[in-house]
C-alpha atoms as a PDB file:
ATOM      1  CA  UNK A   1     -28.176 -14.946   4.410  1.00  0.00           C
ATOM      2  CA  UNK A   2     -24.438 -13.803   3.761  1.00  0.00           C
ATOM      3  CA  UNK A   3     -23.962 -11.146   2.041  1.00  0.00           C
ATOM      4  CA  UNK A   4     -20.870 -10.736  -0.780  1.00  0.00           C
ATOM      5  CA  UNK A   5     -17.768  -9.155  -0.078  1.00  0.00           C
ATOM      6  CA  UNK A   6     -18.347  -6.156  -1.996  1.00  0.00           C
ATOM      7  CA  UNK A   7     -22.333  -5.846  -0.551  1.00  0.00           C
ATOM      8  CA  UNK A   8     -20.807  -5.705   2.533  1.00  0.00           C
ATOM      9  CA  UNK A   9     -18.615  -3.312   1.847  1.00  0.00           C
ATOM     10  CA  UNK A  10     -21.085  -0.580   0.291  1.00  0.00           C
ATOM     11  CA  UNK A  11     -22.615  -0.392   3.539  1.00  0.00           C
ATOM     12  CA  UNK A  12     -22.831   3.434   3.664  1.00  0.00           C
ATOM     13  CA  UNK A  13     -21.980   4.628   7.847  1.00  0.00           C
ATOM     14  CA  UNK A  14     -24.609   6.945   9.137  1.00  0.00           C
ATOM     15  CA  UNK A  15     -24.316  10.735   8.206  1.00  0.00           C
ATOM     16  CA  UNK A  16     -22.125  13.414   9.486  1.00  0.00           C
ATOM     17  CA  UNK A  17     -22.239  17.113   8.368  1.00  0.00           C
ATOM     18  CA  UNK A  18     -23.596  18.015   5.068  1.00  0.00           C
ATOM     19  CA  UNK A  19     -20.157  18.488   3.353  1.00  0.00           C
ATOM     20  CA  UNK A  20     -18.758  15.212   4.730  1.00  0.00           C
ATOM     21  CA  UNK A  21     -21.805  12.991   3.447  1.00  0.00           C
ATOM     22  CA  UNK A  22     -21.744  14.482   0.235  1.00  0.00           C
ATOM     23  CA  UNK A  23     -18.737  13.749  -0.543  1.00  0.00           C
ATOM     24  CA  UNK A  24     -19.267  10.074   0.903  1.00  0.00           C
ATOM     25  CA  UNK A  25     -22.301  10.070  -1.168  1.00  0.00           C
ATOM     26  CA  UNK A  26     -20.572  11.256  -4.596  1.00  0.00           C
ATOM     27  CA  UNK A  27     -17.529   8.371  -4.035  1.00  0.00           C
ATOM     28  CA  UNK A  28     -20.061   5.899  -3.647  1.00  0.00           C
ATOM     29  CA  UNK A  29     -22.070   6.380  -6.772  1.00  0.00           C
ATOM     30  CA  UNK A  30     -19.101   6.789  -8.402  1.00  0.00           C
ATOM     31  CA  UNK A  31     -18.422   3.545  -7.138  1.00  0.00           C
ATOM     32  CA  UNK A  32     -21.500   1.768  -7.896  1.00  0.00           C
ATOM     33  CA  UNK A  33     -21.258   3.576 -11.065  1.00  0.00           C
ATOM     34  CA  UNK A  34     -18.271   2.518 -12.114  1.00  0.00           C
ATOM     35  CA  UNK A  35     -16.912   5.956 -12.489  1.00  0.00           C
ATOM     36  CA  UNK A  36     -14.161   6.009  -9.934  1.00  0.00           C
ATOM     37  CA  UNK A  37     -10.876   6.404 -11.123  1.00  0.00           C
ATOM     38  CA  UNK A  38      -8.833   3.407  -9.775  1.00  0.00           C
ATOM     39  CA  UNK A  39      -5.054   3.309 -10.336  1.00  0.00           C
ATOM     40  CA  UNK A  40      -3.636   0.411 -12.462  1.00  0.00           C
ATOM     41  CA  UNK A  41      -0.979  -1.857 -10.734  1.00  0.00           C
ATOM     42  CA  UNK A  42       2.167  -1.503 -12.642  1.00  0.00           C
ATOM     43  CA  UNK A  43       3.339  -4.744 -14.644  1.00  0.00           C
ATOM     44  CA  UNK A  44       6.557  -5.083 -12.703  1.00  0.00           C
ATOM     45  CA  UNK A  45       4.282  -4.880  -9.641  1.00  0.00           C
ATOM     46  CA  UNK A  46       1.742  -7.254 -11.005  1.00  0.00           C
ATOM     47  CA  UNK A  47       4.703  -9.865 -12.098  1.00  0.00           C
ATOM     48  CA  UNK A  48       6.544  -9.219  -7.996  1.00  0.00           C
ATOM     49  CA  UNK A  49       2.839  -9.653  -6.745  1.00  0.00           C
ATOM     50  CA  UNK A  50       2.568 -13.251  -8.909  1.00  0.00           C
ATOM     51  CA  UNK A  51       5.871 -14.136  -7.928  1.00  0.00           C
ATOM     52  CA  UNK A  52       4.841 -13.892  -4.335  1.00  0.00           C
ATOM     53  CA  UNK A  53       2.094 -16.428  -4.564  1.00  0.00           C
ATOM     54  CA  UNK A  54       4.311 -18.477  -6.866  1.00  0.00           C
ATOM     55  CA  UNK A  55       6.469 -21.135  -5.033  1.00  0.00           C
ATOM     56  CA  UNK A  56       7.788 -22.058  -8.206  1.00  0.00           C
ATOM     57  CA  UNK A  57       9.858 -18.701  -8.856  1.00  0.00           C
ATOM     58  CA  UNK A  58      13.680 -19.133  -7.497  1.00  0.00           C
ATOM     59  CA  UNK A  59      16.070 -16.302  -7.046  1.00  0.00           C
ATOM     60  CA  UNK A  60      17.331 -15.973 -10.330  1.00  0.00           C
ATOM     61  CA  UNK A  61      13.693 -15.002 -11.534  1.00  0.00           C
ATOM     62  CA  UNK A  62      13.252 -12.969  -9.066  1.00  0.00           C
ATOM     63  CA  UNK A  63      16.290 -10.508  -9.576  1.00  0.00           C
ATOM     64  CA  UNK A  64      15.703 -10.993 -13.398  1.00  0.00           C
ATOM     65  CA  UNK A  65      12.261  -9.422 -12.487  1.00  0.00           C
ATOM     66  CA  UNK A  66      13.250  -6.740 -10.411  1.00  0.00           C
ATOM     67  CA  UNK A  67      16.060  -5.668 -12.575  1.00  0.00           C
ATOM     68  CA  UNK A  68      13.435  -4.544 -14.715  1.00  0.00           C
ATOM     69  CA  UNK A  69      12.574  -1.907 -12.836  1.00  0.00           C
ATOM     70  CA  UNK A  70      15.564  -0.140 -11.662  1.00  0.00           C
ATOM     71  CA  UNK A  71      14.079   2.857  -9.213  1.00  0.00           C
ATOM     72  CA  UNK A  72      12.772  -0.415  -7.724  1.00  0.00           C
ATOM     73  CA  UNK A  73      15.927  -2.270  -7.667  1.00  0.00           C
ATOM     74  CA  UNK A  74      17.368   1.051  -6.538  1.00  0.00           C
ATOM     75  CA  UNK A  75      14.921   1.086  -3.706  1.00  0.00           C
ATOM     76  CA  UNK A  76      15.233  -2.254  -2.370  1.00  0.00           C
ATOM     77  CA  UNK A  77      18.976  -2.079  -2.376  1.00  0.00           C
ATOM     78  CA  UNK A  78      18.666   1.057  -0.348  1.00  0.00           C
ATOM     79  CA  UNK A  79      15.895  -0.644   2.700  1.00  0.00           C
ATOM     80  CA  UNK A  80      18.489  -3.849   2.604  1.00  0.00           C
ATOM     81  CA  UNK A  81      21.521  -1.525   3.622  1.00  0.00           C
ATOM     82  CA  UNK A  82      19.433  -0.122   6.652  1.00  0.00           C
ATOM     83  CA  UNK A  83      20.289  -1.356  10.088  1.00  0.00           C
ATOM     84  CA  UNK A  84      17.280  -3.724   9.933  1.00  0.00           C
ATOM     85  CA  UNK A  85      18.915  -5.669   7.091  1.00  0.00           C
ATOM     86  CA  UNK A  86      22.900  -4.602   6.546  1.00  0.00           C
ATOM     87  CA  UNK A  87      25.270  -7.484   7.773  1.00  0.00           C
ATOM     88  CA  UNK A  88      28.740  -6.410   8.599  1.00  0.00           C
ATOM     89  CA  UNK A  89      29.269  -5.205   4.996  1.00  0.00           C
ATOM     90  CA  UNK A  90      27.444  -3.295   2.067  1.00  0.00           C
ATOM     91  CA  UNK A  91      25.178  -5.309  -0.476  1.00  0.00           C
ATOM     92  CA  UNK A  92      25.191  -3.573  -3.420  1.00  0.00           C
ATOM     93  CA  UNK A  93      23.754  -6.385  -5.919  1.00  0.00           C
ATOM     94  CA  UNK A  94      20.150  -8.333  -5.718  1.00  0.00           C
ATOM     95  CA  UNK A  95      21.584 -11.635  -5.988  1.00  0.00           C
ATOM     96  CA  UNK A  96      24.057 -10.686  -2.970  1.00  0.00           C
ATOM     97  CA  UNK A  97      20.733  -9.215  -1.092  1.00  0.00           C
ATOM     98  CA  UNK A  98      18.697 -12.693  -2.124  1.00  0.00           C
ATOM     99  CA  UNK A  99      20.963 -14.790  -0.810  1.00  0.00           C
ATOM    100  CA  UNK A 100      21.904 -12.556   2.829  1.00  0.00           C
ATOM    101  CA  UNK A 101      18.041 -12.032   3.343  1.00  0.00           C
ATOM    102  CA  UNK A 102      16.566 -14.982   1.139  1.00  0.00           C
ATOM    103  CA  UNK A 103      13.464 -15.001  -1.246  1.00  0.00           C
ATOM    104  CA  UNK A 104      10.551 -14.249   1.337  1.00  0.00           C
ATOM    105  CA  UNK A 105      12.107 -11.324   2.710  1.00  0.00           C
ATOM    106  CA  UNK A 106      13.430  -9.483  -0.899  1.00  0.00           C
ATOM    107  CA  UNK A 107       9.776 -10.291  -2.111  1.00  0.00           C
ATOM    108  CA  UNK A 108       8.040  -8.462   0.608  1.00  0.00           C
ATOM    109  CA  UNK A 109      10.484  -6.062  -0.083  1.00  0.00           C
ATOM    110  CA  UNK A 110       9.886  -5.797  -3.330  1.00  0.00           C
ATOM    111  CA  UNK A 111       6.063  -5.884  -3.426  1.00  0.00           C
ATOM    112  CA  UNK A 112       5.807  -3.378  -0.369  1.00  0.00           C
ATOM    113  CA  UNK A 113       8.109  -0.541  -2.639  1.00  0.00           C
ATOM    114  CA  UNK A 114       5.902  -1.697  -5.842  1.00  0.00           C
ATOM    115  CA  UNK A 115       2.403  -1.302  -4.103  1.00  0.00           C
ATOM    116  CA  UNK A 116       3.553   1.815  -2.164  1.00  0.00           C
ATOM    117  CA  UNK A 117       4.656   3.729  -5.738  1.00  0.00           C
ATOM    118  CA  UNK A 118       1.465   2.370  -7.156  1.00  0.00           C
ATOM    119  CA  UNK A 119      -1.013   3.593  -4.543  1.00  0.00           C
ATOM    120  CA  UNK A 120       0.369   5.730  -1.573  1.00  0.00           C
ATOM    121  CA  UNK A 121       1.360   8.954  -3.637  1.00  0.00           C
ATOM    122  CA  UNK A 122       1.703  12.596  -1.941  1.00  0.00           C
ATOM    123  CA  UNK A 123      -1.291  14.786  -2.263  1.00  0.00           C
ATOM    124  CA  UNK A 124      -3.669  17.616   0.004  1.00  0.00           C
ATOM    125  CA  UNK A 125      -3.874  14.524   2.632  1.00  0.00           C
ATOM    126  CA  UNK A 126      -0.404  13.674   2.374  1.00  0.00           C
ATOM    127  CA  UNK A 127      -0.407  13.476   6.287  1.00  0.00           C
ATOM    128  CA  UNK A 128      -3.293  10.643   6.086  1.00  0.00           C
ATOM    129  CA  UNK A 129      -1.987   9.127   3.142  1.00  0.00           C
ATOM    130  CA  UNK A 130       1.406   8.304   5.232  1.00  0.00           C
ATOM    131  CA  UNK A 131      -0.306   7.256   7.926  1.00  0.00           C
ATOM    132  CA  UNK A 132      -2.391   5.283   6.021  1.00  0.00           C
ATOM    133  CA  UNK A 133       0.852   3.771   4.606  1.00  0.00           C
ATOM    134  CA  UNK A 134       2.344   3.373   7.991  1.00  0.00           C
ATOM    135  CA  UNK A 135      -0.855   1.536   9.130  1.00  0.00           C
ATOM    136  CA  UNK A 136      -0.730  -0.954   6.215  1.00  0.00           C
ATOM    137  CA  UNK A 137       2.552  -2.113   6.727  1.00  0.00           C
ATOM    138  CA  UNK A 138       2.299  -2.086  10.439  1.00  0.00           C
ATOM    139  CA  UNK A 139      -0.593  -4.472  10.065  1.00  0.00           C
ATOM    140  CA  UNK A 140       1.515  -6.705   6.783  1.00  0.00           C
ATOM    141  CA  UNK A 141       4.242  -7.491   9.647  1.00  0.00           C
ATOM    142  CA  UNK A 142       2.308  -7.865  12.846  1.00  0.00           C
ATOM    143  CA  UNK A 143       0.223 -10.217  10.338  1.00  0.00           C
ATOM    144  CA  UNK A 144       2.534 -11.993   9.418  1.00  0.00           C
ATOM    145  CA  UNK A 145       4.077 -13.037  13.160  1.00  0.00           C
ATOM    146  CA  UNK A 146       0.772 -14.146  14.208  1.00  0.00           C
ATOM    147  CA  UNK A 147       0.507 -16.218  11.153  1.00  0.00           C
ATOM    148  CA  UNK A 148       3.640 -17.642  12.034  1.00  0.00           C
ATOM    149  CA  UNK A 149       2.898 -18.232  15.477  1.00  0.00           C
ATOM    150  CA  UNK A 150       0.166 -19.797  14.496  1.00  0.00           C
ATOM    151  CA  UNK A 151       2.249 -22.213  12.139  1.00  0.00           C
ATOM    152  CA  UNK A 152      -0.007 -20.044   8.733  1.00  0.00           C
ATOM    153  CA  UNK A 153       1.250 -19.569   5.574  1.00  0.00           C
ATOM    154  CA  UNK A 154       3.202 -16.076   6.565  1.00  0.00           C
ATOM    155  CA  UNK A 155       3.315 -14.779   2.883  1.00  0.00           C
ATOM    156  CA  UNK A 156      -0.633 -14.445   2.580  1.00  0.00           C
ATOM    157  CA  UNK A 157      -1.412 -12.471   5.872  1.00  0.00           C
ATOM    158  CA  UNK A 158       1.434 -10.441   4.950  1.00  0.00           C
ATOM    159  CA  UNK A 159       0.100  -9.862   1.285  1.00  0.00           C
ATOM    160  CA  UNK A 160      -3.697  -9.585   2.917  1.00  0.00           C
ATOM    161  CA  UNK A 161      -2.245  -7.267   5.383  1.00  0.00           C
ATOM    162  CA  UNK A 162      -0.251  -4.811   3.197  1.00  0.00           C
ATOM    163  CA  UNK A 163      -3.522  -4.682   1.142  1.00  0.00           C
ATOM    164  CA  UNK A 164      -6.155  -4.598   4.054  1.00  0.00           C
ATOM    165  CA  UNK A 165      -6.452  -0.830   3.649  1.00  0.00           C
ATOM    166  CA  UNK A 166      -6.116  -0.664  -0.171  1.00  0.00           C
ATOM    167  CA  UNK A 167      -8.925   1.765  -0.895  1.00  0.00           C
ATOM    168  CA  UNK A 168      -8.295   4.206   1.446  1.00  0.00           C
ATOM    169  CA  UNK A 169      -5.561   6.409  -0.501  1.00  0.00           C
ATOM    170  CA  UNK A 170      -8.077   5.955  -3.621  1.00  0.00           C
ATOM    171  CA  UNK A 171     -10.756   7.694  -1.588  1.00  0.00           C
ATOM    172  CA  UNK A 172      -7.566  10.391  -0.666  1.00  0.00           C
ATOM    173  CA  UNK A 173      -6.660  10.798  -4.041  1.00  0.00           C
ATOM    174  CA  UNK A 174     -10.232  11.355  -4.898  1.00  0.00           C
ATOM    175  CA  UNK A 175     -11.069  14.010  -2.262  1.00  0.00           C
ATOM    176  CA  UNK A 176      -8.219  15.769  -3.323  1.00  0.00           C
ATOM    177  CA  UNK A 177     -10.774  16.798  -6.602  1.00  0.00           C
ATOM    178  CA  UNK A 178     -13.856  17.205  -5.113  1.00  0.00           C
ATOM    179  CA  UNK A 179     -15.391  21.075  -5.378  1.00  0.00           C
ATOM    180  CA  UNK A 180     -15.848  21.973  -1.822  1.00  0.00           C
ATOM    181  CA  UNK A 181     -12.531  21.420  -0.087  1.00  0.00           C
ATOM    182  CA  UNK A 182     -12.758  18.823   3.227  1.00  0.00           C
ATOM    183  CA  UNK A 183     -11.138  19.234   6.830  1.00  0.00           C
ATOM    184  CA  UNK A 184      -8.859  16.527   7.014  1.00  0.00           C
ATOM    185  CA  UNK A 185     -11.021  15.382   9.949  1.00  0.00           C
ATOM    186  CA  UNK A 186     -13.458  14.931   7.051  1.00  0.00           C
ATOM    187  CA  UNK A 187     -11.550  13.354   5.098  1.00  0.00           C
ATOM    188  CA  UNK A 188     -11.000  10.939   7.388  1.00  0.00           C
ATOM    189  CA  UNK A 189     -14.583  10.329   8.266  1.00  0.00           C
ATOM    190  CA  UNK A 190     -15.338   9.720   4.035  1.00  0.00           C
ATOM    191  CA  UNK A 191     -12.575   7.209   4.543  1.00  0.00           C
ATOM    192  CA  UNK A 192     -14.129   5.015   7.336  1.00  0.00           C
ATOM    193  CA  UNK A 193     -17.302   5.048   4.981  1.00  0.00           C
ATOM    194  CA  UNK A 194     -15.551   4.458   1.997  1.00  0.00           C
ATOM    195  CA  UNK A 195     -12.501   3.213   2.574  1.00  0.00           C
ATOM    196  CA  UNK A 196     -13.471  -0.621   2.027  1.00  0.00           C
ATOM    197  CA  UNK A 197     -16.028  -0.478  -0.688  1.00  0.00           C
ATOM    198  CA  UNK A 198     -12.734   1.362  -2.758  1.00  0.00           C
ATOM    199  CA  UNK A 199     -10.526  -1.379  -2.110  1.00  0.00           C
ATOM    200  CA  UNK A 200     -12.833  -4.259  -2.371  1.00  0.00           C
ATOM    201  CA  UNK A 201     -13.583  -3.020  -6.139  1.00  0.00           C
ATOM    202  CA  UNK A 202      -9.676  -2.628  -6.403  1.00  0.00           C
ATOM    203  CA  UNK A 203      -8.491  -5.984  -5.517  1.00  0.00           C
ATOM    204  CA  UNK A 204     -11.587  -7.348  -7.491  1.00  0.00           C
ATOM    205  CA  UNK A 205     -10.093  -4.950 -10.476  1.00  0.00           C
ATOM    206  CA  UNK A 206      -6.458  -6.284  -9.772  1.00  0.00           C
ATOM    207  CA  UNK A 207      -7.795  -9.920 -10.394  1.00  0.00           C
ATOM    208  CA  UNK A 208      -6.395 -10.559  -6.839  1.00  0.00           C
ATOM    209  CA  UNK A 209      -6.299 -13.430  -4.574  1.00  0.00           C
ATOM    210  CA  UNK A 210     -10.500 -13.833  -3.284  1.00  0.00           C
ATOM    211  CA  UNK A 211      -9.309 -13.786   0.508  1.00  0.00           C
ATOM    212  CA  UNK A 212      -7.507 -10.220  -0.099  1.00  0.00           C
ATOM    213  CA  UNK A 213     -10.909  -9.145  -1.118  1.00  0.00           C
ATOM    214  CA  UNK A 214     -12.548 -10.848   2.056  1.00  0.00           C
ATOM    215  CA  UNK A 215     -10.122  -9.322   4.096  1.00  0.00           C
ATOM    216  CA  UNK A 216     -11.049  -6.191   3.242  1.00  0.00           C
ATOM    217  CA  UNK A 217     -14.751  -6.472   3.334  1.00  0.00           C
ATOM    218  CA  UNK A 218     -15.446  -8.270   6.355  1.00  0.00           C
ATOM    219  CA  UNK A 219     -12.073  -6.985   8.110  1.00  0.00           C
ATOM    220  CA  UNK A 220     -14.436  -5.049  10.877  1.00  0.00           C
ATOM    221  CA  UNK A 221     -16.232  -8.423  11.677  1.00  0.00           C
ATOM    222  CA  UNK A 222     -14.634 -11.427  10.211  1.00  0.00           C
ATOM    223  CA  UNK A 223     -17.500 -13.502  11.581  1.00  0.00           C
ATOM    224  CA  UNK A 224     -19.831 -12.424   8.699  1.00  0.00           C
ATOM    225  CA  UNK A 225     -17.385 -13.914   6.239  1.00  0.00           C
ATOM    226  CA  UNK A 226     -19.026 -16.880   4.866  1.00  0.00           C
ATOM    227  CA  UNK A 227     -15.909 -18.416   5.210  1.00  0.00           C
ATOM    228  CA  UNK A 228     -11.444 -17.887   5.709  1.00  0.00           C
ATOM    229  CA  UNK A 229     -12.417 -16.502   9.089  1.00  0.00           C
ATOM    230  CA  UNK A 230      -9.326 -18.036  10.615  1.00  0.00           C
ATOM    231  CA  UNK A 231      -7.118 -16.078   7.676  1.00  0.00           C
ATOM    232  CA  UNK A 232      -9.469 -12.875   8.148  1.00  0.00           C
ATOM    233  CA  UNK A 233      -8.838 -13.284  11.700  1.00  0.00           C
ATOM    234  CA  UNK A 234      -4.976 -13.439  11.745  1.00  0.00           C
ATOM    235  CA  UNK A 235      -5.118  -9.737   9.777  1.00  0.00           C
ATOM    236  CA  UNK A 236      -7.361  -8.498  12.404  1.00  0.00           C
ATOM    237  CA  UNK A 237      -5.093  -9.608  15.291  1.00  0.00           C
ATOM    238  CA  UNK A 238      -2.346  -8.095  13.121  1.00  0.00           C
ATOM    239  CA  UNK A 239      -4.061  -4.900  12.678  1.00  0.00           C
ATOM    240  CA  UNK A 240      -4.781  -4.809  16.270  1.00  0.00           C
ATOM    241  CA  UNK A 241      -0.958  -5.234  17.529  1.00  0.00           C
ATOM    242  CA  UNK A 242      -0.170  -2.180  14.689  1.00  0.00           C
ATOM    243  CA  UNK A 243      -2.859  -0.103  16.942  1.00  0.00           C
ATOM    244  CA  UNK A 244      -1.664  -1.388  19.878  1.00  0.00           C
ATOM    245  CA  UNK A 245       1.976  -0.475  19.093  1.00  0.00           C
ATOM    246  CA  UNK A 246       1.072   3.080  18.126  1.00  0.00           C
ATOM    247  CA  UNK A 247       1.549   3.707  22.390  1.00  0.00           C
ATOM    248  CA  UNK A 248       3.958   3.374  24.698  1.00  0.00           C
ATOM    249  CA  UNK A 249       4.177  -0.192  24.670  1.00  0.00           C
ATOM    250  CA  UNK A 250       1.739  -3.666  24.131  1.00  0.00           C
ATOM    251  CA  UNK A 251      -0.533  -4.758  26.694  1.00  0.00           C
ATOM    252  CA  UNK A 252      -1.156  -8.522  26.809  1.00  0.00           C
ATOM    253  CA  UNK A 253      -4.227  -8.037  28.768  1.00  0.00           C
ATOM    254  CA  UNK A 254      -5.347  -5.322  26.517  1.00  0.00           C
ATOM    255  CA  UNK A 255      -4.196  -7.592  23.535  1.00  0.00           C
ATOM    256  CA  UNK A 256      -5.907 -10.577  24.853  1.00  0.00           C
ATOM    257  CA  UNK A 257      -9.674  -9.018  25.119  1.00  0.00           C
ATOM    258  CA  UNK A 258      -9.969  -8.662  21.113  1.00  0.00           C
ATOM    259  CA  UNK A 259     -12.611 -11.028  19.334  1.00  0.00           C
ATOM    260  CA  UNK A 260     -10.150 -11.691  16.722  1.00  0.00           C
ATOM    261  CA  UNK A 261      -7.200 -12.819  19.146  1.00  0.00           C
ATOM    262  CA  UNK A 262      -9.786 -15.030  21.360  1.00  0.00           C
ATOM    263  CA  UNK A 263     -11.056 -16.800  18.008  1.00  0.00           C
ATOM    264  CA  UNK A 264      -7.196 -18.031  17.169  1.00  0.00           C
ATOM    265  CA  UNK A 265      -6.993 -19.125  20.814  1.00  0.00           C
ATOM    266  CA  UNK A 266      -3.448 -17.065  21.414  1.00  0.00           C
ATOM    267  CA  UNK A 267      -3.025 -17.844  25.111  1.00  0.00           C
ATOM    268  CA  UNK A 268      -1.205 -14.944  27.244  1.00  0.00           C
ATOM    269  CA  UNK A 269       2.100 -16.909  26.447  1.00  0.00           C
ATOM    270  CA  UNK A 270       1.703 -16.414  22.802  1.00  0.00           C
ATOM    271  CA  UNK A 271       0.827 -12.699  23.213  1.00  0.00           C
ATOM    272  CA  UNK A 272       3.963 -12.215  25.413  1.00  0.00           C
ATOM    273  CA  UNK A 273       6.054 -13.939  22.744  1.00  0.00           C
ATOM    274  CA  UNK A 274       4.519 -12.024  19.678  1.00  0.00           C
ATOM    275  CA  UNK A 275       5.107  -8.572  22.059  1.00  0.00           C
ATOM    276  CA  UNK A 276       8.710  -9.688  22.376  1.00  0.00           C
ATOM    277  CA  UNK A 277       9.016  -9.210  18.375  1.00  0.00           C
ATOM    278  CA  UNK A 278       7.815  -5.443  18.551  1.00  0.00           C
ATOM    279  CA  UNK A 279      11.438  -3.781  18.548  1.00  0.00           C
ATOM    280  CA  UNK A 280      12.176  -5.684  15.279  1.00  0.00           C
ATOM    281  CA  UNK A 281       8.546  -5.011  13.859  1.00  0.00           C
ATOM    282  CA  UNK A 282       9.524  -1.429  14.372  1.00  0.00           C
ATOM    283  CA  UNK A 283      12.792  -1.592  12.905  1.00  0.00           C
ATOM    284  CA  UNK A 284      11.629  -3.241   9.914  1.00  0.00           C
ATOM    285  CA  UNK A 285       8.669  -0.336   9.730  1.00  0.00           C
ATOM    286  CA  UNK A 286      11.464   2.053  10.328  1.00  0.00           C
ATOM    287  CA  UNK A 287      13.227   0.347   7.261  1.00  0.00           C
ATOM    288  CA  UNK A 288      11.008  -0.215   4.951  1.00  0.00           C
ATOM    289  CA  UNK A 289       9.364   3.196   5.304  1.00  0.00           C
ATOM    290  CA  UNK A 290      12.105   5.055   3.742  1.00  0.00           C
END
């Protein structure tokens, strides 16, 4: 029998040290309960997060949206001017950056700035929490060149990748309160355990799309999904390259071994030609980290 997305994802890991499982323990309930404080997506991020699963929306609407915001339009006109982005001269409008970069790009753009304000705030963990960040959008680009490789719609994995780690800085955020202070390599044990069962009542909260939810919940095996396993998949192999690109440099025999990558039959040619995008994965990390 399959088991729901957020059943799977309350799955409690076996215990640690006292203070570690209480803690895992107390965000649980709290989850279960209802109790946990979970952050509310800000309306200009909720309308840039509609927009992206909106064909309809043209540029106009989308600088019209932005322009609402204008520490986000600030922001965006700031990542476009890196050397990722920047032509041979400044952009210093959203309708000038729109029509250099076109609507995909200013949309992840925009939705990575509005989700990383929203969620990934400094705090006691601020070290995990950017890491956490770093990880997320990592896994949002590698995502989205296997989804292209594979000829996938490259706007979901990249939304399903962005969000794949969702609850962990809501666990962060809530160890930062608890009463007996964690280790951060606590910290990041409560996060394995909780991690997903945080972010699969987020998205659910958010009203977002079911397969970010599935992502999330059956991200560590994608088989139990009862179904989407080729779209859980893709995130997985995405989220493996991000690991993967944390060394030296990517392996394609390393690469090739993992479940996910053998499942979306990417031959060693494939892998070669998704390793060959890694300098401008990192430069667009590099970017849109700032």
């Amino acid at each position: 029998m399959s088991s729901s997305p957020q059943e799977s994802a309350l799955r409690v890991a076996p215990s640690g040290d006292e203070a570690t499982q209480a803690a895992s323990d107390l965000v649980h309930q709290e989850l279960r309960e209802g109790r946990l404080e979970l952050p509310l997506l800000p309306g200009v991020a909720s309308q840039v997060l509609t927009s992206s699963l909106d064909e309809r929306n043209d540029a106009e609407d989308l600088a019209s949206l932005i322009q609402q915001d204008q520490s986000l339009a600030s922001h965006i006109l700031r990542v476009v001017n890196t050397p990722a982005y920047r032509g041979a001269t400044e952009i210093v409008a959203l309708q000038q950056a729109i029509a250099r970069l076109g609507l995909e790009r200013i949309r992840e753009i925009a939705l990575t700035a509005s989700l990383k304000g929203a969620l990934f705030q400094p705090g006691p963990f601020d070290e995990l929490m950017q890491q956490a960040w770093r990880d997320a959008l990592s896994t949002a680009l590698w995502a989205k060149e296997v989804a292209r490789s594979l000829r996938k719609n490259v706007e979901t994995a990249y939304l399903c990748g962005l969000l794949n780690n969702v609850g962990d800085p809501v666990v962060l955020h809530r160890l930062a309160t608890v009463s007996e202070p964690l280790s951060v390599s606590q910290a990041v044990q409560v996060v394995e355990r909780c991690g997903n069962s945080a972010g699969v009542m987020l998205t659910q909260m958010w009203q977002l799309p079911g397969l970010v939810t599935k992502c999330i919940a059956h991200g560590s095996n994608f088989l139990l999904s009862p179904d989407e396993h080729d779209a859980i998949a893709i995130i997985v192999a995405g989220k493996e390259f991000a690991h993967a690109m944390k060394g030296e440099e990517i392996e394609v025999e390393s690469v090739l071994k993992r479940d996910a990558v053998q499942f979306l039959n990417l031959y060693p040619e494939d892998i070669e030609s998704l390793i060959e995008m890694q300098p401008q994965v990192q430069e667009t990390l590099d970017a849109m980290s700032i």
